[in-house]
Protein backbone atom coordinates (compact mmCIF):
# COMPACT_ATOMS: atom_id res chain seq x y z
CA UNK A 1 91.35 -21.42 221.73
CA UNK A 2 88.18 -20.83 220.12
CA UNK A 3 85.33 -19.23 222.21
CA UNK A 4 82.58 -22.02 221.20
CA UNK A 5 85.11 -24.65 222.71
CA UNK A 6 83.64 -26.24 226.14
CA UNK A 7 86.58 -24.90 228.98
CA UNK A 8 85.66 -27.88 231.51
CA UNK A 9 86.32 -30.39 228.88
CA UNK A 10 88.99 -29.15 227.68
CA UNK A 11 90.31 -29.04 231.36
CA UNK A 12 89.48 -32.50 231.84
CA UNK A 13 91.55 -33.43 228.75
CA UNK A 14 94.28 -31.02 229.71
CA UNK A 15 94.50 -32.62 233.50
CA UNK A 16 97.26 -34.92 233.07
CA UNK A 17 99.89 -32.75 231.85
CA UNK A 18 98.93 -30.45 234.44
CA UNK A 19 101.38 -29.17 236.71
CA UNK A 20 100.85 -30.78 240.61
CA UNK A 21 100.07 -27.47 242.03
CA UNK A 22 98.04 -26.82 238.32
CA UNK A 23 96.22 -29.45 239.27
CA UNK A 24 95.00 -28.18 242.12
CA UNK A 25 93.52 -25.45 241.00
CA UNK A 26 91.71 -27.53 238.20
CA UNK A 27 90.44 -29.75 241.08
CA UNK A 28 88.23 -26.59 242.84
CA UNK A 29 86.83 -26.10 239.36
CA UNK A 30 85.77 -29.40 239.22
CA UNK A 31 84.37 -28.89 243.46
CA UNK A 32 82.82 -24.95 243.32
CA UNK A 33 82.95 -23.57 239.76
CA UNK A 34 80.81 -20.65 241.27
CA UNK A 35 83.38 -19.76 243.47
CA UNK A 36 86.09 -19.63 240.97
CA UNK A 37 84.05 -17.88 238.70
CA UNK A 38 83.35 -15.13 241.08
CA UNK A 39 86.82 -15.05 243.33
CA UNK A 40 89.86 -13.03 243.03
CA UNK A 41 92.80 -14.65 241.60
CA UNK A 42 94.33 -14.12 245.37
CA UNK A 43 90.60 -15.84 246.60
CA UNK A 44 91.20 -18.97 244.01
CA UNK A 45 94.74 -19.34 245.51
CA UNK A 46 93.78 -19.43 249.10
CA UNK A 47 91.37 -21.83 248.61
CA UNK A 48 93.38 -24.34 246.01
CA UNK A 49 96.72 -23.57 248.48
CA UNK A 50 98.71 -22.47 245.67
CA UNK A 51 100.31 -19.28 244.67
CA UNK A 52 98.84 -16.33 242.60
CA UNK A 53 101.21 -17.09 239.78
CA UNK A 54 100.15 -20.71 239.68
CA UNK A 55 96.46 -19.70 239.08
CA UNK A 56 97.50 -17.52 235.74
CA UNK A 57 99.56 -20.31 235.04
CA UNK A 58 96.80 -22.71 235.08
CA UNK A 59 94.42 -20.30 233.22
CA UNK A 60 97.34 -20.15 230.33
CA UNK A 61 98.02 -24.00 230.42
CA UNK A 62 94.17 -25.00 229.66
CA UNK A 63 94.45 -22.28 226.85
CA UNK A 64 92.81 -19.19 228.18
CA UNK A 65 94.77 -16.01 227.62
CA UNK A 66 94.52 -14.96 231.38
CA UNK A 67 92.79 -15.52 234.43
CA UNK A 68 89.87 -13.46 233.27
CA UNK A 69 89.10 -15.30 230.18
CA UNK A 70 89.42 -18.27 232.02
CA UNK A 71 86.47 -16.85 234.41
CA UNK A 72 84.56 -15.76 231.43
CA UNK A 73 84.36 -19.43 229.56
CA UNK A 74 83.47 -20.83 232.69
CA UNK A 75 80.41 -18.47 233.12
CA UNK A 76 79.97 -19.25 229.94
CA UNK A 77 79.88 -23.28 230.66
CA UNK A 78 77.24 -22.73 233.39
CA UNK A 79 74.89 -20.90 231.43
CA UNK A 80 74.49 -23.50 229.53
CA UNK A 81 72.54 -25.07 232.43
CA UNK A 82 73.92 -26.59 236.15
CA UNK A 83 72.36 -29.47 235.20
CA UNK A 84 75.49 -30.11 232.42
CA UNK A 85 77.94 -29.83 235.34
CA UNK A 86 76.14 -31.36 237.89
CA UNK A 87 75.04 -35.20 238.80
CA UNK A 88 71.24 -35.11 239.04
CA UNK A 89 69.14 -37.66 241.08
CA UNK A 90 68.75 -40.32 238.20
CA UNK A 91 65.10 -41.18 236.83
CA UNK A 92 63.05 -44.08 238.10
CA UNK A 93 64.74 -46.48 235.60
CA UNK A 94 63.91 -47.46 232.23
CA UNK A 95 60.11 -46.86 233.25
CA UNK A 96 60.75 -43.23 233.22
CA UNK A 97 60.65 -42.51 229.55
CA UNK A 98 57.07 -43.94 229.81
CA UNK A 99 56.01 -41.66 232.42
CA UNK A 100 57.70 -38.53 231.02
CA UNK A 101 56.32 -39.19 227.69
CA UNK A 102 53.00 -39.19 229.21
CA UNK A 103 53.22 -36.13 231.09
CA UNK A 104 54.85 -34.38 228.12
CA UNK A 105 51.78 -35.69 225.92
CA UNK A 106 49.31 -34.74 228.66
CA UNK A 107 50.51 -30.91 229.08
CA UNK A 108 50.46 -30.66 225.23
CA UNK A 109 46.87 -32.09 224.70
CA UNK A 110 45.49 -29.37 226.71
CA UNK A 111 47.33 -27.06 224.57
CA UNK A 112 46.39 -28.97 221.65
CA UNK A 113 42.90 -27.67 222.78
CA UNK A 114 42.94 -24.32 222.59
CA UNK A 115 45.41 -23.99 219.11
CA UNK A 116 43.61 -23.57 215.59
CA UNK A 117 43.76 -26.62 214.23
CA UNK A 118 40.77 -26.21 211.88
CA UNK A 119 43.03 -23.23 210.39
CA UNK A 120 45.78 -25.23 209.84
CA UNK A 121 43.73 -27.94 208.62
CA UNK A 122 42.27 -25.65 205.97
CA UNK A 123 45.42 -24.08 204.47
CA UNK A 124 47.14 -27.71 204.52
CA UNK A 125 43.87 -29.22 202.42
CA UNK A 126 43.88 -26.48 200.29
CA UNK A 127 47.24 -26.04 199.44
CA UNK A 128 49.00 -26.50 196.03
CA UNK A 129 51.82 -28.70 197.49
CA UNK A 130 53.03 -28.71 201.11
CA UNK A 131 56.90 -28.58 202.27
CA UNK A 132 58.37 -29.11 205.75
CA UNK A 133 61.12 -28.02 207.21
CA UNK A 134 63.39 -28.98 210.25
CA UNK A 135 66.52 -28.65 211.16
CA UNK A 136 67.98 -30.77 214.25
CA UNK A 137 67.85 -34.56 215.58
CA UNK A 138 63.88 -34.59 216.04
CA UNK A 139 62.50 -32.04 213.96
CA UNK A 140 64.80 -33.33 211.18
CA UNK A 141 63.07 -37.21 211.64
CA UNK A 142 59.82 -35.32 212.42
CA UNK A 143 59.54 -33.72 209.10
CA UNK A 144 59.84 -36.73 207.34
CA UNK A 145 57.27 -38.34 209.32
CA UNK A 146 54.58 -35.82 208.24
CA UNK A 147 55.75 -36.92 204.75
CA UNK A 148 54.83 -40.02 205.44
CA UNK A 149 51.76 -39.11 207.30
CA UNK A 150 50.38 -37.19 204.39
CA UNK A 151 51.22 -38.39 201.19
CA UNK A 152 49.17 -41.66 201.73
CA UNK A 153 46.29 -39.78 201.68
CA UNK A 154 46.83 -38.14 198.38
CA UNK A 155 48.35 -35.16 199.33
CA UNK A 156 51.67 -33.71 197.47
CA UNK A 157 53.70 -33.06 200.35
CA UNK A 158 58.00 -33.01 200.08
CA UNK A 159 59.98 -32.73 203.49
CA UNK A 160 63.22 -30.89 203.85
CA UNK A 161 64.95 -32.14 206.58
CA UNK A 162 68.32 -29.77 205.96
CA UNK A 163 69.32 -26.25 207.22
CA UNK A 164 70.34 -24.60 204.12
CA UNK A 165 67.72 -26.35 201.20
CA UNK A 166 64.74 -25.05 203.45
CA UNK A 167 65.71 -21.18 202.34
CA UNK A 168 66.39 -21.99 199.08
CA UNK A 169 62.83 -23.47 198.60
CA UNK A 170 61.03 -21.56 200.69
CA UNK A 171 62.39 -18.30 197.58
CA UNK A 172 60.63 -20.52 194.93
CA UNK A 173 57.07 -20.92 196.51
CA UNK A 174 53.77 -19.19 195.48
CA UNK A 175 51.11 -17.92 197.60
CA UNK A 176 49.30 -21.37 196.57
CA UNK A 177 51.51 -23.20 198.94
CA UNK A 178 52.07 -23.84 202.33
CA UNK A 179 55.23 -24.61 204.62
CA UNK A 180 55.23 -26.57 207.75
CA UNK A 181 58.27 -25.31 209.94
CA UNK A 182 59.10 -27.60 212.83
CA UNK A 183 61.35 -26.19 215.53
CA UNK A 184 60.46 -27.17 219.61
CA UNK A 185 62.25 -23.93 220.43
CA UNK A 186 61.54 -21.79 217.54
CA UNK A 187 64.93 -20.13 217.46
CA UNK A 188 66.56 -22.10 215.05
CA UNK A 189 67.80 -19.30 212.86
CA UNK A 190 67.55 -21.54 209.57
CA UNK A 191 63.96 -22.45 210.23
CA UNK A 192 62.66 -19.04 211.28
CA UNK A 193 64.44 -17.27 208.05
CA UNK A 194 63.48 -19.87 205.75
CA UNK A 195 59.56 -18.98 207.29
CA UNK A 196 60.33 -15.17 206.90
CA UNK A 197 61.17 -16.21 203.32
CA UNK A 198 58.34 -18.26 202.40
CA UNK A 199 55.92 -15.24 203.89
CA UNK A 200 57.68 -12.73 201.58
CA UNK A 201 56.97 -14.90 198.60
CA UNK A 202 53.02 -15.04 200.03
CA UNK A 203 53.13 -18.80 200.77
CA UNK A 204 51.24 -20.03 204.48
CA UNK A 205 53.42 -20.79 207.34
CA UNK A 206 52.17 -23.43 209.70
CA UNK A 207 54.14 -23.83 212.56
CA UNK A 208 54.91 -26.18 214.96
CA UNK A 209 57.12 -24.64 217.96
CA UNK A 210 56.62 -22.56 221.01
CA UNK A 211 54.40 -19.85 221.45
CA UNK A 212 55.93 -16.50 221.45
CA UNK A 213 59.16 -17.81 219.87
CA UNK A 214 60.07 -15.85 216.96
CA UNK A 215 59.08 -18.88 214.77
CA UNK A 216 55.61 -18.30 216.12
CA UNK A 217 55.67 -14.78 215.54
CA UNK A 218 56.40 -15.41 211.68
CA UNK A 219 53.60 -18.10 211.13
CA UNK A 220 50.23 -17.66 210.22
CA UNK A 221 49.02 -20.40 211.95
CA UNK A 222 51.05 -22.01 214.87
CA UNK A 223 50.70 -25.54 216.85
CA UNK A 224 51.98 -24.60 219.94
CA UNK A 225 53.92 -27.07 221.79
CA UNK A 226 56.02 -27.31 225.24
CA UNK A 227 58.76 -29.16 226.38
CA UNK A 228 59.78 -29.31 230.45
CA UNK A 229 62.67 -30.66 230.17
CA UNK A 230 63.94 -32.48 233.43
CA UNK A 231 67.56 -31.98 234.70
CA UNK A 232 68.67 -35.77 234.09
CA UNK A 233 70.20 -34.81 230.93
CA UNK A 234 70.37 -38.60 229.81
CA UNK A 235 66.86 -39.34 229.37
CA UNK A 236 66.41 -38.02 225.33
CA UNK A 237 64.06 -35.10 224.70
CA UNK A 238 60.43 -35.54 225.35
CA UNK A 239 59.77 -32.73 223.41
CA UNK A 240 59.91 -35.58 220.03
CA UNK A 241 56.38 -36.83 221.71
CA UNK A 242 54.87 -33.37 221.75
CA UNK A 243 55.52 -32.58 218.29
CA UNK A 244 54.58 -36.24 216.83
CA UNK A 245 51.33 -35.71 218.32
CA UNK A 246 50.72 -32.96 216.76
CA UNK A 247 51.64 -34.05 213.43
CA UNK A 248 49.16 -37.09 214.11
CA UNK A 249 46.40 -34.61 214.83
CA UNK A 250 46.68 -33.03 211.50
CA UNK A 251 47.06 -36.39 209.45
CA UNK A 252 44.23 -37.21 211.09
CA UNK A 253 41.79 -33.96 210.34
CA UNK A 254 43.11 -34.52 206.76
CA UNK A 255 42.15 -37.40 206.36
CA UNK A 256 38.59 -37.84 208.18
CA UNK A 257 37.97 -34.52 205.69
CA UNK A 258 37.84 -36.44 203.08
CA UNK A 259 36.69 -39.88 204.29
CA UNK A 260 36.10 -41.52 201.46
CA UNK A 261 38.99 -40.62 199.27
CA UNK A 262 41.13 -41.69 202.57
CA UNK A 263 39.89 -45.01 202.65
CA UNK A 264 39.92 -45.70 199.03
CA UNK A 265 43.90 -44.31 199.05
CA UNK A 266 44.68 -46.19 202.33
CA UNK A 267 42.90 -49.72 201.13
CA UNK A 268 45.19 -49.44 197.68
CA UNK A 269 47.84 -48.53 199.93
CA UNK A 270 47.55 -51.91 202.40
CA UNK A 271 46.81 -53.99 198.95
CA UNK A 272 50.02 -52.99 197.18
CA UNK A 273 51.71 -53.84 200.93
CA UNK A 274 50.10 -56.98 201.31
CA UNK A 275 51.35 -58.44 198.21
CA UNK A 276 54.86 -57.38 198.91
CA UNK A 277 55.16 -58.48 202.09
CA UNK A 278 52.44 -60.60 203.42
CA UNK A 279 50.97 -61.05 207.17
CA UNK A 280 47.66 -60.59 208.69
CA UNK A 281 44.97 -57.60 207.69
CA UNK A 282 46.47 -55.72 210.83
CA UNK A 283 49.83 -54.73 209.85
CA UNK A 284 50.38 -51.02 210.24
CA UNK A 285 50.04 -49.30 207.11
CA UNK A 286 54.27 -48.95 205.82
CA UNK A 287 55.54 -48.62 209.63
């Protein structure tokens, strides 16, 4: 069994053909994984009331190659956080992605604050063309959204919302341009080499991710943003609000830069939208 395969689930799926006494010990995974994980294989049988040679025959029945692998992927399964294992007090309802996507918003404003925007403002206004990368559910989405953000106000902007196409660009750029990585983590190793790449090449890395991530440590100029993630794993990641904002921030400084050529870009823009589709003078501008 592959190493990368999740041992609980594949215990789960595994339970019915599970011998009774099997079973058993399955079951005390399921009630004190920390137990097993640290126990003897004599320990684990006391407490599941089964034998020692039912325990390595449990461990070779959910495909582990011994009772010590089997230990090992389950260490492995709660490093990836309690909170995947555990039931956590639900959130207030459907009212709760309001209030965490206000608190995430707040905590990143102050950061916001302190970050160089005006630095990142000039290398975005002054650059050649401008790319962005992400890799992932939200930075993926996210780097399209700056697209969109951008190239209504004139600005020659392409995103590349891929793992692989980011390095491959990022080897044909020119110290005119500038790159826009987007990673909440900045550990993605696809974003931080295609950065790294774009550097060598003398292009300007903007990035928005976490301070001190290696991501950050490649940019010239980085956004910082934090996510505080809660331990109900159902709620979706707040950290999408944090790094919208911050895209919003710089469409923004782009665009008040050059007010006039905004509203003359944005006007042709809500005339051409107008005709096609019709409503009132406050439709959003292609949302």
């Amino acid at each position: 069994m592959s190493q990368d395969i999740d041992i609980l689930s594949h215990i789960t799926a595994s339970f019915a053909a599970l011998r009774d006494a099997e079973k058993k010990v399955a079951e005390l995974i399921y009630d004190d994984i920390d137990f097993v994980t640290e126990a003897s294989i004599s320990e684990i049988a006391a407490r599941a009331g089964v034998s020692d040679a039912t325990v390595t025959r449990f461990a070779r029945a959910v495909g582990c190659h011994n009772v010590r692998d089997l230990k090992t992927r389950l260490t492995r399964a709660l490093a990836a956080g309690r909170r995947f294992i555990q039931e956590a007090d639900p959130a207030d309802g459907p009212l709760a992605v309001y209030e965490i996507a206000t608190q995430t918003l707040a905590v990143n404003r102050d950061l916001m604050a302190q970050a160089d925007i005006a630095g990142a403002v000039e290398r975005l206004d002054g650059a050649r063309q401008i790319l962005v990368f992400g890799a992932g559910g939200g930075s993926s989405m996210l780097a399209q959204e700056m697209q969109f953000r951008l190239v209504r106000l004139g600005y020659a902007i392409s995103a590349y919302p891929q793992t692989l196409l980011p390095r491959m660009v990022a080897s044909t750029l020119d110290p005119e341009d500038v790159v826009v990585v987007l990673s909440v983590t900045g550990y993605t190793p696809e974003m931080v080499e295609s950065a790294r790449i774009a550097r060598q090449y003398g292009a300007q890395v903007v990035a928005i991710t976490a301070s001190g991530s290696p991501l950050a440590e490649t940019a010239d100029v980085v956004l910082p943003v934090v996510s505080r993630e809660t331990d109900f794993i159902y709620h979706p990641s707040a950290s999408r609000y944090a790094m919208l904002a911050a895209i919003d921030v710089l469409a923004l400084e782009l665009a008040t830069r050059h007010r006039d050529r905004s509203r003359d870009k944005l006007r042709r823009l809500k005339i051409t939208l107008d005709a096609h589709r019709g409503g009132d003078n406050r439709q959003p501008l292609g949302d």
